[in-house]
N, C-alpha and C. Protein backbone atom coordinates (compact mmCIF):
# COMPACT_ATOMS: atom_id res chain seq x y z
N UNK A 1 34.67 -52.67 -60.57
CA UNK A 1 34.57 -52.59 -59.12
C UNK A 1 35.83 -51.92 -58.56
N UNK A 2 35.83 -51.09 -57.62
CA UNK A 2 36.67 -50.62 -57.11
C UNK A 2 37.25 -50.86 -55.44
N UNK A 3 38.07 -51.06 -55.96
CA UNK A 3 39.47 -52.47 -54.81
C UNK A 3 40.23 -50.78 -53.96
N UNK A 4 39.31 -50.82 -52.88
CA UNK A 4 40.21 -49.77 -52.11
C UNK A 4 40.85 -50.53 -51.12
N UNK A 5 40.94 -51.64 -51.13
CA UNK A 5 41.89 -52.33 -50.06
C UNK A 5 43.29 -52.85 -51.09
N UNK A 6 43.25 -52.33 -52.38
CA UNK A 6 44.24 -53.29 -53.19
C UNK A 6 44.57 -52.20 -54.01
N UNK A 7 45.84 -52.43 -54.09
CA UNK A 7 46.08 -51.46 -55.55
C UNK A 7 47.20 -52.03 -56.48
N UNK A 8 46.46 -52.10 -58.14
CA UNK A 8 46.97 -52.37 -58.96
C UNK A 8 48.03 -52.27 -59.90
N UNK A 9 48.46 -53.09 -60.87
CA UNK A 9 49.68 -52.43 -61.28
C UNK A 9 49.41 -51.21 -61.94
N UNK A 10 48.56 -51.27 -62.76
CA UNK A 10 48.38 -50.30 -63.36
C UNK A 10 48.08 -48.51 -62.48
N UNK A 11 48.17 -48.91 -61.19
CA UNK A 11 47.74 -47.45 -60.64
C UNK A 11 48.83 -46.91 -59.88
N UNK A 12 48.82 -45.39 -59.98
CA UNK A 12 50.00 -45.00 -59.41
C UNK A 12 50.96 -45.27 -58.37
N UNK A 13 51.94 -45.46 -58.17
CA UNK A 13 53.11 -45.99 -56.94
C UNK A 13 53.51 -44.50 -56.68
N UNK A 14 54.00 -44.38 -55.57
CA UNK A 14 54.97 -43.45 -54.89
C UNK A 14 56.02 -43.66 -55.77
N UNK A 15 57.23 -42.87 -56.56
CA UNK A 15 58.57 -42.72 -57.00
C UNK A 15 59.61 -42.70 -55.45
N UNK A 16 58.98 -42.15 -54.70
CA UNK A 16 60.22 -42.51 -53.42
C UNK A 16 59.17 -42.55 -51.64
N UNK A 17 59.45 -43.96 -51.68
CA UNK A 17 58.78 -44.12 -50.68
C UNK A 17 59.57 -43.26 -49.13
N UNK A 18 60.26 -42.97 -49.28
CA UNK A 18 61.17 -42.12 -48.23
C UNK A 18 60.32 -41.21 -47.83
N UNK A 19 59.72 -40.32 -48.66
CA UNK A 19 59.04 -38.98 -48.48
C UNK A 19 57.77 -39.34 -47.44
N UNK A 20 57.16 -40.88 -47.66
CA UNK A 20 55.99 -41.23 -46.84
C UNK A 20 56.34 -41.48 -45.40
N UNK A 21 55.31 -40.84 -44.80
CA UNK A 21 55.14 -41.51 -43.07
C UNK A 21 54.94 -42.73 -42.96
N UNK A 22 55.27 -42.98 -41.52
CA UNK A 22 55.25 -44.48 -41.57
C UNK A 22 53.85 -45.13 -41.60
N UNK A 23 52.60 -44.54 -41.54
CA UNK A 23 51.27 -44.99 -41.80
C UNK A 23 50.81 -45.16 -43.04
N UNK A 24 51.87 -44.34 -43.81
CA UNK A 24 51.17 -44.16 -45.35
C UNK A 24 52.23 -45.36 -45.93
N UNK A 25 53.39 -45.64 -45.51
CA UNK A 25 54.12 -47.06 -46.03
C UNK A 25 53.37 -48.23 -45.58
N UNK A 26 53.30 -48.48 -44.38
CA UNK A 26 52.33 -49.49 -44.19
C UNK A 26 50.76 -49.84 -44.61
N UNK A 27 50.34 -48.68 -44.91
CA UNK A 27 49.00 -49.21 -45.78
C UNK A 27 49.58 -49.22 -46.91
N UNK A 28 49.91 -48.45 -47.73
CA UNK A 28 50.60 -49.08 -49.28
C UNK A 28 50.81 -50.62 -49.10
N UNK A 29 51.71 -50.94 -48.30
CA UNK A 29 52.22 -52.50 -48.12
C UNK A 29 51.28 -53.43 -47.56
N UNK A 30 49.95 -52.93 -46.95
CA UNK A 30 48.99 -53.99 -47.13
C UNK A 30 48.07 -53.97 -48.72
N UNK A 31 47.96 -52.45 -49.25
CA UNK A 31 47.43 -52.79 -50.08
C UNK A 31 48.38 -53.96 -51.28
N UNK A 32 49.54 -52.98 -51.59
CA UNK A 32 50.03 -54.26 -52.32
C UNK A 32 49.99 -55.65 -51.86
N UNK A 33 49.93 -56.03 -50.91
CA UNK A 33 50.05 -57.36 -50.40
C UNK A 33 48.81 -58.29 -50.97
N UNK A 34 47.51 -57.50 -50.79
CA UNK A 34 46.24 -57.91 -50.76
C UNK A 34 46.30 -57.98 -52.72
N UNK A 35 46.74 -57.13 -53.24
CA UNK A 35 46.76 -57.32 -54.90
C UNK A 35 47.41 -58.59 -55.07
N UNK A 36 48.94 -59.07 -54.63
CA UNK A 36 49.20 -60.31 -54.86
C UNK A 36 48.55 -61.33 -54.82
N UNK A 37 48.00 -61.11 -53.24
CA UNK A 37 47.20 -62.43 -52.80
C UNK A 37 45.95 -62.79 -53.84
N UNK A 38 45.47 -61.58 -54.55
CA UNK A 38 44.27 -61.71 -55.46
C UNK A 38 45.01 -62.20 -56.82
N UNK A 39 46.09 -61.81 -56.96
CA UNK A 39 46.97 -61.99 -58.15
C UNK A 39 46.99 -63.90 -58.14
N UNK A 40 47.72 -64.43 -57.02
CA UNK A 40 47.56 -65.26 -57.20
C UNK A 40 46.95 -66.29 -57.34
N UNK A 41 45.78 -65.49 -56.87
CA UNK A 41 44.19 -66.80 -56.79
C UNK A 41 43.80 -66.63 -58.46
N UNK A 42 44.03 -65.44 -58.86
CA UNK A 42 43.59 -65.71 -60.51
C UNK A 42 44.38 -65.95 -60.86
N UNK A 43 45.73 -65.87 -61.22
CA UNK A 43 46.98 -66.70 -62.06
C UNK A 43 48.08 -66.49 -61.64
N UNK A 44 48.92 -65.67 -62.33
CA UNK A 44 50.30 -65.45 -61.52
C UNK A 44 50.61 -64.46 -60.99
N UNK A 45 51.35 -63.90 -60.37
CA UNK A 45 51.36 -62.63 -60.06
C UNK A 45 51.94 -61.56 -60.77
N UNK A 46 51.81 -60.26 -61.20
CA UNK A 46 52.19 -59.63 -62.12
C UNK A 46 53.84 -59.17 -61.58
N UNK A 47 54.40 -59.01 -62.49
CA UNK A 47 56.01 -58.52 -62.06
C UNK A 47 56.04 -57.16 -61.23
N UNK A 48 55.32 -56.52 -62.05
CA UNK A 48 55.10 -54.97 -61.22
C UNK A 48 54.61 -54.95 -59.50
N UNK A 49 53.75 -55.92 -59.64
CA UNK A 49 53.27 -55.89 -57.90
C UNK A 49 54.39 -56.50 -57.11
N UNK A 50 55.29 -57.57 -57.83
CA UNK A 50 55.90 -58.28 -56.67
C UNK A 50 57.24 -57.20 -56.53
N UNK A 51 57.54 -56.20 -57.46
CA UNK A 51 58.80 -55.14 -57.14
C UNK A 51 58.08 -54.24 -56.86
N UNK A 52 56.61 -54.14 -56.69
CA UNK A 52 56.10 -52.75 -55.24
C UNK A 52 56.71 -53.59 -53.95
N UNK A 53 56.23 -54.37 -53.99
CA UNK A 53 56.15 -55.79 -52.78
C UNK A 53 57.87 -55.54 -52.26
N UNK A 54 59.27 -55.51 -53.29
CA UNK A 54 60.00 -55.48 -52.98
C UNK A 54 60.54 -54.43 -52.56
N UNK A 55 60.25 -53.35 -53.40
CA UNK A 55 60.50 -51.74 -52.62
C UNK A 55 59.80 -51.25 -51.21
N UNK A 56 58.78 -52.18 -51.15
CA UNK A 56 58.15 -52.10 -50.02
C UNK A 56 58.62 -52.39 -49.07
N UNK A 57 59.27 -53.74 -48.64
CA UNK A 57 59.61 -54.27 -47.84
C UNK A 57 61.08 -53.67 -47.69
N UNK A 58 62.03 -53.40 -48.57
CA UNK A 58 63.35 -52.47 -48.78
C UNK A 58 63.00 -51.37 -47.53
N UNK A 59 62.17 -50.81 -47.87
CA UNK A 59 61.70 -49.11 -46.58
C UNK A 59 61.35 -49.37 -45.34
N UNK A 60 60.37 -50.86 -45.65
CA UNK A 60 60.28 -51.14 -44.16
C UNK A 60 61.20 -51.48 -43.26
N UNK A 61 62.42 -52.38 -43.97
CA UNK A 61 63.17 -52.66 -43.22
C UNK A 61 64.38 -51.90 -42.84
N UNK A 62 64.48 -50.90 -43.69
CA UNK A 62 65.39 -49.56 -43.34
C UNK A 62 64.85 -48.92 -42.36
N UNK A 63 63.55 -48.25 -42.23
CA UNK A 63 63.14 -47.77 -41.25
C UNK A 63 63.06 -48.72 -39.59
N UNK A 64 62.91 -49.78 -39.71
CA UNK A 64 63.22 -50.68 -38.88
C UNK A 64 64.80 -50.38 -37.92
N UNK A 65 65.50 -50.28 -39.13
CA UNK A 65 67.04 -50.04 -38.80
C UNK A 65 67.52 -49.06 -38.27
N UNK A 66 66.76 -48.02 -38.67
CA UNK A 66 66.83 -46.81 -37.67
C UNK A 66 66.35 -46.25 -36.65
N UNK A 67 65.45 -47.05 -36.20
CA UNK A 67 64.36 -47.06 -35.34
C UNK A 67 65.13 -47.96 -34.16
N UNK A 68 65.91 -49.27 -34.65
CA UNK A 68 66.46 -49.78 -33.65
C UNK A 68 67.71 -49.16 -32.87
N UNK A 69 68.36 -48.35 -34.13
CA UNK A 69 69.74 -47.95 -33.76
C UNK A 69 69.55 -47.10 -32.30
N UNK A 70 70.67 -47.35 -31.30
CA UNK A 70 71.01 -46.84 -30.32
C UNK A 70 70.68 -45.08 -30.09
N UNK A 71 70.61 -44.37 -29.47
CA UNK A 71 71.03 -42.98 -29.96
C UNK A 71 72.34 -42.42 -30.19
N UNK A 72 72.60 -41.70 -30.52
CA UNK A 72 74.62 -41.09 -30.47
C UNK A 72 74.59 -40.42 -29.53
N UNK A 73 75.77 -40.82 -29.11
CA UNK A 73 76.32 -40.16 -27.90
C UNK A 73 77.10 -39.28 -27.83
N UNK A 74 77.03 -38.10 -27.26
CA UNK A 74 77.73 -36.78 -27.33
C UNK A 74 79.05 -36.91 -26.96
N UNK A 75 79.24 -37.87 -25.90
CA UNK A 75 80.52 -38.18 -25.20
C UNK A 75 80.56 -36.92 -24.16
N UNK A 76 79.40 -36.41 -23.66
CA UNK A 76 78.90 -35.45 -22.77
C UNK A 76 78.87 -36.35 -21.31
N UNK A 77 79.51 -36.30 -20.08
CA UNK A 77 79.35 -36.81 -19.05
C UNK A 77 77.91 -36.83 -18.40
N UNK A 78 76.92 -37.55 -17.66
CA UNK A 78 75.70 -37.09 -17.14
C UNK A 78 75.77 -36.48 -16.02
């Protein structure tokens, strides 16, 4: 059966989530999310999903960080 809401360890990851928009990080990070949650209803969770899970959340919260930051200021009078 094929799990298009989930993706497995075994199937390809991004090597640098940087390069993705922010729509294409956030569905990655529900799909991994939804693999755990299945992970754990059948046994444990595999190591590989929970360090997508962690690189995942690593980008989100960087992008977060830059998103909050102030703008720079020229030190230009208005």
């Amino acid at each position: 059966m094929d799990h298009n809401s989930r993706i497995t360890p075994e199937e390809l990851f991004p090597a640098d989530l940087t390069i993705l928009d922010d729509t294409e990080v956030e569905v990655l990070n529900s799909k991994v999310r939804r693999e755990l949650d299945a992970e754990y209803l059948d046994s444990n969770p595999e190591p590989e999903t929970e360090g997508r899970l962690e690189e995942l959340t690593t980008e989100l919260n960087r992008r977060d960080l830059v998103t909050a930051q102030p703008p720079h200021e020229t030190g230009d009078p208005l």
